[in-house]
Protein backbone atom coordinates (compact mmCIF):
# COMPACT_ATOMS: atom_id res chain seq x y z
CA UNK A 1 14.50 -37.81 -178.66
CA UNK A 2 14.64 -40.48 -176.36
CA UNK A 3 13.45 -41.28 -172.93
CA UNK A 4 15.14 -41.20 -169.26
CA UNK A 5 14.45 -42.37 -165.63
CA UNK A 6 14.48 -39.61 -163.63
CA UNK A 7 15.29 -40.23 -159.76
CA UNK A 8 13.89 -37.97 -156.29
CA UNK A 9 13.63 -37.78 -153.15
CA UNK A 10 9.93 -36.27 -152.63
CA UNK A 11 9.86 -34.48 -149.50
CA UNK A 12 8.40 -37.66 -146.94
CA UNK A 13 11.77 -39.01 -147.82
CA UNK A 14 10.08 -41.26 -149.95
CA UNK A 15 12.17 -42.44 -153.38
CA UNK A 16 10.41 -41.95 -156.49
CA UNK A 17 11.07 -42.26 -160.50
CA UNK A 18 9.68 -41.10 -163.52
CA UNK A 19 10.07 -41.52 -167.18
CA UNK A 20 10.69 -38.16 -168.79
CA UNK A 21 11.67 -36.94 -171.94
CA UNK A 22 15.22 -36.47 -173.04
CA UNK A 23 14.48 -33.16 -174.75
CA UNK A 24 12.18 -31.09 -172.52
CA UNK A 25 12.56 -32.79 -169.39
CA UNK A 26 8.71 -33.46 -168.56
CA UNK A 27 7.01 -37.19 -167.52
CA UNK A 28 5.81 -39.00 -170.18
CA UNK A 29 1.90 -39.40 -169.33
CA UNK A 30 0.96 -42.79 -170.00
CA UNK A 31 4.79 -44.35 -168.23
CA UNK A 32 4.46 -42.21 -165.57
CA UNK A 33 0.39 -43.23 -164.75
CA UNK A 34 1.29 -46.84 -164.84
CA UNK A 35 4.14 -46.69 -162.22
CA UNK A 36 2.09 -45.23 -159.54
CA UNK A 37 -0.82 -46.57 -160.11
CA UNK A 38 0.23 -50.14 -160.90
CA UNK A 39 4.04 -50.61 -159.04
CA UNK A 40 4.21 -47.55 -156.64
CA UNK A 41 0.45 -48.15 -155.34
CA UNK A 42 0.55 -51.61 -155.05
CA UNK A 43 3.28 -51.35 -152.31
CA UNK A 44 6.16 -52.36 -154.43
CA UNK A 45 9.64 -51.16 -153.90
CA UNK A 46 11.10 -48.25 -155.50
CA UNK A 47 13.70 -50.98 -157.31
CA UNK A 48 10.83 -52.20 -158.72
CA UNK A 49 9.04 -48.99 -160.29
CA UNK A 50 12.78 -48.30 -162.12
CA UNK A 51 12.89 -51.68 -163.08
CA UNK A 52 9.44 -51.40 -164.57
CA UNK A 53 10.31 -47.64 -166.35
CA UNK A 54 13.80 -49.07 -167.42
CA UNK A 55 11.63 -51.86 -169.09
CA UNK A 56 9.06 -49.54 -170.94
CA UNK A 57 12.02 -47.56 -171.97
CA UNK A 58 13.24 -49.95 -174.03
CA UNK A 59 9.83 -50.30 -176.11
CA UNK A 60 9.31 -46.40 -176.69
CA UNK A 61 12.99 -46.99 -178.05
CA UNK A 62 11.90 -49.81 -180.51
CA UNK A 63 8.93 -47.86 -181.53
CA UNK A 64 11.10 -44.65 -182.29
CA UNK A 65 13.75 -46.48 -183.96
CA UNK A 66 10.97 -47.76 -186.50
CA UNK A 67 9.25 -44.06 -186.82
CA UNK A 68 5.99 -45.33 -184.64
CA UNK A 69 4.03 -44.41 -181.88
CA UNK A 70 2.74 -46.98 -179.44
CA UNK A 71 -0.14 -44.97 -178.05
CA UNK A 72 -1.59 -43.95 -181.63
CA UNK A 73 -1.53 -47.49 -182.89
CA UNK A 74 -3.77 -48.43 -179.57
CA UNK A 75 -6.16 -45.88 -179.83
CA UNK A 76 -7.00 -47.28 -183.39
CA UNK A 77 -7.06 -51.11 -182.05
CA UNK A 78 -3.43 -51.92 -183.84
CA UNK A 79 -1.72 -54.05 -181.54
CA UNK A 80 1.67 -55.63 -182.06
CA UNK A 81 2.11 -58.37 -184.52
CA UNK A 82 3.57 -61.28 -184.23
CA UNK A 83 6.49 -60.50 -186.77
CA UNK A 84 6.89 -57.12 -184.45
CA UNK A 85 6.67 -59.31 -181.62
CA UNK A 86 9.94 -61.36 -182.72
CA UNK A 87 11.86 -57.87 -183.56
CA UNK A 88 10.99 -56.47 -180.04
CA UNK A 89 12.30 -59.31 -178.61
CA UNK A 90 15.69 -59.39 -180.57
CA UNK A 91 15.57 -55.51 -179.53
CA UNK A 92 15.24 -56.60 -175.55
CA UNK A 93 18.52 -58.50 -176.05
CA UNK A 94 20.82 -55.46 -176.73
CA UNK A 95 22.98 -54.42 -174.38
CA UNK A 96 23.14 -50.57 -174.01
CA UNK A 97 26.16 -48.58 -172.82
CA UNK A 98 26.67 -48.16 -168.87
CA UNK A 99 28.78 -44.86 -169.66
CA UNK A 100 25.89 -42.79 -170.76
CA UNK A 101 24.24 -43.58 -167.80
CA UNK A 102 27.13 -42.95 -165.29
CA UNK A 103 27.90 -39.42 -166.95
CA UNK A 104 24.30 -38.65 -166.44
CA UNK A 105 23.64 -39.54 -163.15
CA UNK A 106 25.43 -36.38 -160.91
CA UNK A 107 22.60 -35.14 -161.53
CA UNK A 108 20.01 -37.65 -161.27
CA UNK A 109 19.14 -38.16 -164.78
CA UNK A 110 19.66 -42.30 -166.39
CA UNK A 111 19.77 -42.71 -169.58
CA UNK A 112 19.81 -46.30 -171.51
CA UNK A 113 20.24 -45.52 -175.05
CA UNK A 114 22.35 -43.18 -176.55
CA UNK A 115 25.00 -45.43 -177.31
CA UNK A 116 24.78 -49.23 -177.66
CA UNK A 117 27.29 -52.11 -176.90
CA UNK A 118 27.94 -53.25 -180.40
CA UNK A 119 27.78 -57.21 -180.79
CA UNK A 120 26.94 -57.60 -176.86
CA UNK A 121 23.76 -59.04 -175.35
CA UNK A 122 22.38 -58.97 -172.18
CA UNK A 123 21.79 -61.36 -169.44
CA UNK A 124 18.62 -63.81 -170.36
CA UNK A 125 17.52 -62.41 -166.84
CA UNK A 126 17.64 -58.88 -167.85
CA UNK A 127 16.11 -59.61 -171.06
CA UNK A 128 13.44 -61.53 -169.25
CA UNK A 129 12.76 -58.65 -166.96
CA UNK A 130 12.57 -56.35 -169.76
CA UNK A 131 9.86 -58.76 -172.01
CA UNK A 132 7.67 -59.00 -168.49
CA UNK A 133 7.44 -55.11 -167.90
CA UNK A 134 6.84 -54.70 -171.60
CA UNK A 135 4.02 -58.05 -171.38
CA UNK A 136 2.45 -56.23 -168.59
CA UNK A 137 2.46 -52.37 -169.67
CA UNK A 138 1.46 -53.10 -173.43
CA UNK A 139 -1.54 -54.89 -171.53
CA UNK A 140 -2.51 -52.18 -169.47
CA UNK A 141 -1.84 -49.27 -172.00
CA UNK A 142 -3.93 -51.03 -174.73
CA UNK A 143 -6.98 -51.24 -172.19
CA UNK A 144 -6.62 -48.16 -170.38
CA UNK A 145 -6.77 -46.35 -173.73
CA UNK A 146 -9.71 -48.38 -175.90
CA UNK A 147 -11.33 -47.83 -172.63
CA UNK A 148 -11.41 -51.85 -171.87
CA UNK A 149 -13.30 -52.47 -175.11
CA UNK A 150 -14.55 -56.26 -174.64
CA UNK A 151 -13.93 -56.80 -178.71
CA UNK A 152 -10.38 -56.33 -178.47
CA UNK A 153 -9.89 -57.53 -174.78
CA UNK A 154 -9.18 -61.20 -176.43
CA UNK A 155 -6.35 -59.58 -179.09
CA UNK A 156 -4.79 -57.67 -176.18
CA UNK A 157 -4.44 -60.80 -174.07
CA UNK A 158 -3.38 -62.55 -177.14
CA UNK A 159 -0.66 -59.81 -177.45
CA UNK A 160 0.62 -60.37 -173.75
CA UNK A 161 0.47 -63.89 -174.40
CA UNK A 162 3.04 -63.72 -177.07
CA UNK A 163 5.27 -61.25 -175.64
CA UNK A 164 5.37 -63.82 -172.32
CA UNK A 165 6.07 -66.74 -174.50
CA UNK A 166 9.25 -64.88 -176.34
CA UNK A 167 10.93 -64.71 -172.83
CA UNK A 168 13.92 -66.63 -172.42
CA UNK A 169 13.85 -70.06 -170.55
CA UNK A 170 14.39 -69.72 -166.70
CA UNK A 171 16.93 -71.96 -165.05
CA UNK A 172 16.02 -73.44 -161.48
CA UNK A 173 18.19 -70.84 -158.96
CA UNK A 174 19.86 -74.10 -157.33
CA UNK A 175 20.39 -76.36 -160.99
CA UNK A 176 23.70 -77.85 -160.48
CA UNK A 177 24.29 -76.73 -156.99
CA UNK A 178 26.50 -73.85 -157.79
CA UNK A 179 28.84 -73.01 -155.09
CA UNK A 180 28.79 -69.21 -154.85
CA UNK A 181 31.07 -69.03 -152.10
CA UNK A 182 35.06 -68.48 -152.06
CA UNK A 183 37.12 -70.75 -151.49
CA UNK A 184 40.18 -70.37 -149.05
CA UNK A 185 42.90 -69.76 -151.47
CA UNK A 186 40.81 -67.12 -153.18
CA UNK A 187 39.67 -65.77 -149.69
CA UNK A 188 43.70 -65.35 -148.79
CA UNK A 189 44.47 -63.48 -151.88
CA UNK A 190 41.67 -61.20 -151.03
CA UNK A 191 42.99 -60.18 -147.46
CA UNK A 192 46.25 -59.49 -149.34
CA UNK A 193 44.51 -57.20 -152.09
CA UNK A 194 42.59 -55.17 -149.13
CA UNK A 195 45.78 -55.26 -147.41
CA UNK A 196 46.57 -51.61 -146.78
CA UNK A 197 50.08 -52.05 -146.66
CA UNK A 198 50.40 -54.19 -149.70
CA UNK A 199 52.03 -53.79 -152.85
CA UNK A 200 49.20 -55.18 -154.84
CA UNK A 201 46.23 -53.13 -153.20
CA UNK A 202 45.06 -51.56 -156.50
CA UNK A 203 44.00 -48.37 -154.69
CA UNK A 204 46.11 -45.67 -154.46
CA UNK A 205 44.71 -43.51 -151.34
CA UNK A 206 45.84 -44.73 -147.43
CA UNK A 207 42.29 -43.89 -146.04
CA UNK A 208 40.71 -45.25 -149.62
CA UNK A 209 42.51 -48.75 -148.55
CA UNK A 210 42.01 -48.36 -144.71
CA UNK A 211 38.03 -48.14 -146.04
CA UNK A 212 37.61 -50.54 -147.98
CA UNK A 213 39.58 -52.92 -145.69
CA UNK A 214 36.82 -52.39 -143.48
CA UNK A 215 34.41 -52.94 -145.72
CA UNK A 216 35.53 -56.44 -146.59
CA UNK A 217 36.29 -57.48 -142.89
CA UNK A 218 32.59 -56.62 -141.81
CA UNK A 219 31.35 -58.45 -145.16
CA UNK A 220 33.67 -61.51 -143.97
CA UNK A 221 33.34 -61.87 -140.49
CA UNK A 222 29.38 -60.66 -140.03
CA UNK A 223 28.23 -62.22 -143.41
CA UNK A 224 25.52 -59.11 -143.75
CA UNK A 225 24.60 -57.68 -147.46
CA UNK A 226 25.92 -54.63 -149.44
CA UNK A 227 22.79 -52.82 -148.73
CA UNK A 228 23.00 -53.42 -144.70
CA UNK A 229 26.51 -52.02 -144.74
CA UNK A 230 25.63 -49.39 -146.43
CA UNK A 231 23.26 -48.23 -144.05
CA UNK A 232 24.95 -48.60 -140.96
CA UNK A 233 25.22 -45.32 -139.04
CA UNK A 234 27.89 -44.33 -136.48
CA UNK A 235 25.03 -44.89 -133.66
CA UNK A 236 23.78 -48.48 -134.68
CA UNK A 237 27.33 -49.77 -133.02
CA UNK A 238 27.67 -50.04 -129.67
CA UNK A 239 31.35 -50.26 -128.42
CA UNK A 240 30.61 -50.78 -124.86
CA UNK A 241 28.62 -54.15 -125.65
CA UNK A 242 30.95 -54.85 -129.20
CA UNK A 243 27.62 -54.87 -131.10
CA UNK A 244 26.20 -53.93 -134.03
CA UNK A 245 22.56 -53.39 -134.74
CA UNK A 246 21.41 -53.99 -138.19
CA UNK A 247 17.95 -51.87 -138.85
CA UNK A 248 15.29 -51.21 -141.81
CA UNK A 249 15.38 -47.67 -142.56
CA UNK A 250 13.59 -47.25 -146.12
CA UNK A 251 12.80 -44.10 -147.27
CA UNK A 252 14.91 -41.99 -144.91
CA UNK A 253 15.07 -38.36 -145.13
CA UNK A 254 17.87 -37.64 -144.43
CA UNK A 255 19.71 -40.09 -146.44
CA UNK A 256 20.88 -37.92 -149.27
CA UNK A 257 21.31 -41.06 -151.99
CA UNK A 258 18.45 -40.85 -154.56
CA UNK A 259 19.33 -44.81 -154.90
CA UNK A 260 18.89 -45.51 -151.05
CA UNK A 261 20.55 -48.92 -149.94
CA UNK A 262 17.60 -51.30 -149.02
CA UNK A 263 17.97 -53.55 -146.08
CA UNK A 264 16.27 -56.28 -147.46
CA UNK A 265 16.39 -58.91 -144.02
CA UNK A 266 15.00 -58.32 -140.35
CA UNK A 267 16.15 -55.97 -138.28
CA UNK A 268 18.48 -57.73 -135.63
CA UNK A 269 21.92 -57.13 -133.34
CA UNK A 270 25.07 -58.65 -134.18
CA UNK A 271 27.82 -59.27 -131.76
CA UNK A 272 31.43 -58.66 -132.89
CA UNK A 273 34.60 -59.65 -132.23
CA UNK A 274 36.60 -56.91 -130.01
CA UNK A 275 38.94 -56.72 -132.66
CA UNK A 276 36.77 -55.98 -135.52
CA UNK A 277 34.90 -53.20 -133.51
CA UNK A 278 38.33 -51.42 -132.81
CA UNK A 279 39.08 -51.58 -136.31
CA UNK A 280 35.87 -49.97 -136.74
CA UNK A 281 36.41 -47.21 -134.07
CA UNK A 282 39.82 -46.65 -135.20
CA UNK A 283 38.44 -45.90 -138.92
CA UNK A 284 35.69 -43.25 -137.48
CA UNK A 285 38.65 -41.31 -135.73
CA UNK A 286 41.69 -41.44 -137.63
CA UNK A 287 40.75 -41.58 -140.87
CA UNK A 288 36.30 -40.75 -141.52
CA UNK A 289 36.46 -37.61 -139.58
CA UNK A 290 39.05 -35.97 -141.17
CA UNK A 291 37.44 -36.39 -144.34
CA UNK A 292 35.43 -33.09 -145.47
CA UNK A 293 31.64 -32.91 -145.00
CA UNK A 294 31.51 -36.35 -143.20
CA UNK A 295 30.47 -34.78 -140.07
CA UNK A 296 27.52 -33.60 -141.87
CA UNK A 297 25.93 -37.38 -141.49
CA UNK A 298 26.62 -40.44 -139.51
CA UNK A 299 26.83 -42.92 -141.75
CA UNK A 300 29.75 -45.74 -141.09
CA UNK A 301 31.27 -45.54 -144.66
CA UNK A 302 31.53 -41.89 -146.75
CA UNK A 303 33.16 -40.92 -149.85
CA UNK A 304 36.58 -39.80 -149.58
CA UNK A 305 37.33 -38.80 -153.26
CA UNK A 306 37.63 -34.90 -153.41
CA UNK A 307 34.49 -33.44 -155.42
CA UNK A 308 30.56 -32.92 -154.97
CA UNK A 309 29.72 -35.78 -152.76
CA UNK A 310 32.59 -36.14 -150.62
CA UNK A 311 32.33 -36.89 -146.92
CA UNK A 312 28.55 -38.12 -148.14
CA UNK A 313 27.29 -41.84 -147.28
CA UNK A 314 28.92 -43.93 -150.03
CA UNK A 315 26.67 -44.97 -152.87
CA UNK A 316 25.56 -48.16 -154.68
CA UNK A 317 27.77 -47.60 -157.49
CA UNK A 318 30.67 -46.65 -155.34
CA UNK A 319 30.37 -49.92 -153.20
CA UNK A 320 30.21 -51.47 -156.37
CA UNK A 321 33.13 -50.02 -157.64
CA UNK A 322 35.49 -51.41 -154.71
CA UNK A 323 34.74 -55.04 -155.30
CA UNK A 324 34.75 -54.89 -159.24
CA UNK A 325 38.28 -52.99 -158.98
CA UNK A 326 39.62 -56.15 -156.49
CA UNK A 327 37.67 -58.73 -158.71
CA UNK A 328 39.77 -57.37 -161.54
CA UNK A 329 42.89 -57.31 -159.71
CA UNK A 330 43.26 -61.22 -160.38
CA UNK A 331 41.90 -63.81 -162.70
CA UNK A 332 41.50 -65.91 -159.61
CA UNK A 333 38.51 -63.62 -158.35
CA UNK A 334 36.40 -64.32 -161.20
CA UNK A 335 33.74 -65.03 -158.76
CA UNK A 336 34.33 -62.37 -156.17
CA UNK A 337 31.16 -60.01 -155.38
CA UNK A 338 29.99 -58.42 -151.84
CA UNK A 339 27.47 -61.80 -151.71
CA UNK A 340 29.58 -64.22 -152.37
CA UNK A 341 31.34 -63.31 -149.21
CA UNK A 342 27.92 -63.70 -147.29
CA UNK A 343 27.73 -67.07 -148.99
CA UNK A 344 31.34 -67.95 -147.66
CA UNK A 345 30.18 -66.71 -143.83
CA UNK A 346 27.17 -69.08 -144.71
CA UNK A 347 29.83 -72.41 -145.72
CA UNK A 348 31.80 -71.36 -143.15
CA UNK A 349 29.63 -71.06 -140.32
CA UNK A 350 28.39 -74.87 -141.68
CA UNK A 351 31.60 -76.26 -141.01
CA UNK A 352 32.07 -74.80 -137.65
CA UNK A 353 28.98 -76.71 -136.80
CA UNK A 354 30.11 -79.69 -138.13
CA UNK A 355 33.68 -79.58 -136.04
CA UNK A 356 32.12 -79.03 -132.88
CA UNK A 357 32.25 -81.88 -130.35
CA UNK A 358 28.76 -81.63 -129.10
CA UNK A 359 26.82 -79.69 -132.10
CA UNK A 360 23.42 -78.00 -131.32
CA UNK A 361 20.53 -80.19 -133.16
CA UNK A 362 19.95 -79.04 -136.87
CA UNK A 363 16.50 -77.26 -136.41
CA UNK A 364 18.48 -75.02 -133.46
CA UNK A 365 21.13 -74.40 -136.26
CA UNK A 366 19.27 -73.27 -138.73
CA UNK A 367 17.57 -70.62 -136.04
CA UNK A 368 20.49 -69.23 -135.35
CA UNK A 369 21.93 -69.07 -138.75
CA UNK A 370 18.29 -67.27 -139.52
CA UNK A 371 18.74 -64.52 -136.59
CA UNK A 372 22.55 -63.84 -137.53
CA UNK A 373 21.43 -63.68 -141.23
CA UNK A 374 18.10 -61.19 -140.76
CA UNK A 375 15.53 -64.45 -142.11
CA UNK A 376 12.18 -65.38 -141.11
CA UNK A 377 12.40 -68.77 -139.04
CA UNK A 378 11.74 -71.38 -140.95
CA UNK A 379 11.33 -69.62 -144.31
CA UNK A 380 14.41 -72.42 -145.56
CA UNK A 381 16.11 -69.64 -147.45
CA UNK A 382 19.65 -70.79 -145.69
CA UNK A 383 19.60 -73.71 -148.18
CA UNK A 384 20.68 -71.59 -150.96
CA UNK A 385 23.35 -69.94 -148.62
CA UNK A 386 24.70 -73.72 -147.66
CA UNK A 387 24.95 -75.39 -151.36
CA UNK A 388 28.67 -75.76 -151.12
CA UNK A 389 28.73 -77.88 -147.53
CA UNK A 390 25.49 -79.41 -148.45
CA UNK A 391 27.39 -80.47 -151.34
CA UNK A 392 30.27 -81.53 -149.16
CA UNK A 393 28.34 -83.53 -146.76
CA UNK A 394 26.44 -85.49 -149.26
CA UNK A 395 30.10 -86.30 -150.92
CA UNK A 396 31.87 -87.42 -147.40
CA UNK A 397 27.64 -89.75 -146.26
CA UNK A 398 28.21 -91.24 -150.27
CA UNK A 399 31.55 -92.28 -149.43
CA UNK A 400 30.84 -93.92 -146.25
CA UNK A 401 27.92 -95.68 -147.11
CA UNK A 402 30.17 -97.00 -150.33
CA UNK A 403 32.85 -98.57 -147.18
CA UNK A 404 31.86 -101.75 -147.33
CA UNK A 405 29.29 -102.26 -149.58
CA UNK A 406 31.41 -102.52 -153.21
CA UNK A 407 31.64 -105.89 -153.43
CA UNK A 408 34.67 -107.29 -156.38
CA UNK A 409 34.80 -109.82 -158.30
CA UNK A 410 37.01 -113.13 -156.58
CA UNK A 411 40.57 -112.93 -156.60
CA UNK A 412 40.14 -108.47 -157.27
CA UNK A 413 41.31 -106.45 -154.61
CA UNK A 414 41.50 -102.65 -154.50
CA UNK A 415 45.53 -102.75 -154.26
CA UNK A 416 46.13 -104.57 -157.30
CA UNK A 417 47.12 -102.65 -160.65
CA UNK A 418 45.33 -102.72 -163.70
């Protein structure tokens, strides 16, 4: 038994996801009527409707580990108890194997529970994602199928009630001011790792490392996200001009991923440094077109490992892959994902600001840091990018205003010992 999210590409180019079952293959009603009509319809993205069939995966899981049936028990008016309530919630908490899901997903089919992570939770984020679908389904199921019967309306909002009040606690995003950036020593041992030449580059391949050089550089130097790289194509750069043009392209159909890359900012055209674009033109035509198939598309960055999908656009997972395999290269890269490196573009494009001799005026900063980085003006989402030299700043204005001001005790100065 069991359940899995099934990934397509409908023919609009439009990417879609059911729940279906393990054994026979076919949707699951009730799952698959609450996607579209409640996530699909109401415009949400298609992360969204597998985040919301991931979620009610996980309860048809609890039920058929206890020998129950969710949909029976509603029809009847038997709702989840409270003591079923707490169970379900230790449930949400486990932390399912990621290799049952990469060996089924050549072929489009993710499963979450055949084997389990023993003595490993989740994230409290994941496990809060999980107890919101499951709030907002168990809602919508109950009333959809006692046909919104006003005697148990109050016990099904009870029911959602609970369920939202078992969720872990949220911390602020910005609590403490983490500093998600890299700092310069780990940013140096990173140009070594991608190095194609070096002796610690932990992949094998020439054109593996000349890629995935390239992919770093343009994460460095342009500060854009995983998703906007991925979805650069040969024609969005323009070598005459040394620019790139970063554009929204959802739902494409001729993108071939089932899990297309999102761009997630504004479309918007980036200038580059002449060096950096004949890194990238030297990539196309020594090393991505002699790769097989990859003159079948025009995306910037293919897969070059032999099999099924080489010379296709490189994946999610396979992006993924090349920064977890540096991250683990060195204890020192703890930290190291494709954003941080958009947070480090962010701290250092702050201190470039601050060094210049005649700076533009903050509010003409912060437009410029918006266009480069694909924000709405004025939408203040560059303070989360900037924690580390706000954090600076306010360090270097507390210690000048302290100049001065500390005033010691007679016959005390700072030079004498303790």
């Amino acid at each position: 038994m069991g359940s899995l999210v099934k990934t397509f590409i409908m023919e609009s180019g439009e990417r879609y996801c059911l729940l279906v079952d393990q054994c026979n293959g076919l949707p699951l009603f009730y799952p698959s009527l609450y996607v579209t009509t409640q996530v699909r319809n109401s415009s949400l993205s298609y992360s969204s409707m597998e985040s919301a069939l991931n979620g009610i995966s996980v309860l048809l899981r609890f039920m058929e580990e206890r020998g129950d049936n969710i949909e029976e028990r509603f029809r009847v008016g038997d709702f989840l108890k409270i003591h079923e309530l707490d169970t379900l919630r230790d449930f949400c908490q486990i932390k399912f194997k990621s290799s049952s899901v990469a060996a089924a997903s050549d072929n489009g089919m993710f499963t979450l529970f055949e084997l389990r992570e023993h003595d490993e939770k989740v994230s409290s984020q994941t496990e809060y994602i999980r107890l919101t679908v499951i709030a907002n389904y168990t809602k919508w199921l109950a009333k959809y199928i006692s046909n919104n019967d006003k005697v148990k309306t109050p016990r099904i909002l009870e029911m959602e009630e609970a369920l939202q009040a078992r969720r872990p606690v949220r911390k602020g995003r910005n609590t403490g001011l983490k500093e998600k950036g890299l700092d310069e020593d780990q940013i140096s041992l990173v140009f070594e790792l991608f190095r194609p030449e070096s002796e610690f580059n932990p992949f094998k391949e020439k054109s593996v490392r000349i890629r995935n050089r390239l992919i770093f550089l343009m994460l460095y130097h342009l500060g854009i996200r995983g998703g906007e790289l991925l979805n650069i194509r040969i024609r969005d750069i323009d070598f005459e001009l040394n620019q790139l043009v970063v554009a929204r392209r959802a739902d494409e159909i001729d993108d071939p991923r089932a899990k297309q890359p999102l761009v997630k900012t504004l479309d918007r055209r980036i200038p580059m440094k002449e060096i950096l674009a004949n890194e990238i033109h030297k990539y196309i035509l020594n090393v991505r077109k002699k790769i097989p198939n990859s003159n079948k598309n025009d995306y910037l960055f293919v897969t070059h490992k032999s099999g099924p999908t080489q010379g296709l656009p490189l994946s999610i997972s396979g992006y993924k892959k090349v920064i977890n395999v540096v991250r683990k290269a060195s204890p020192d890269l703890y930290n190291l994902t494709g954003h941080a490196l958009r947070h480090t573009w962010n701290y250092n494009f702050s201190k470039r600001m601050d060094n210049m001799d005649n700076p533009p005026s903050y509010e003409v900063q912060e437009k410029i840091r918006s266009y480069s980085m694909g924000w709405r003006a004025g939408s203040g989402t560059g303070a989360e990018y900037n924690q580390r030299a706000i954090k600076e700043k306010a360090n270097e204005v507390a210690l000048e205003l302290q100049e001065g001001m500390i005033c010691l005790p007679k016959g005390i100065n700072n030079e004498q010992e303790s």
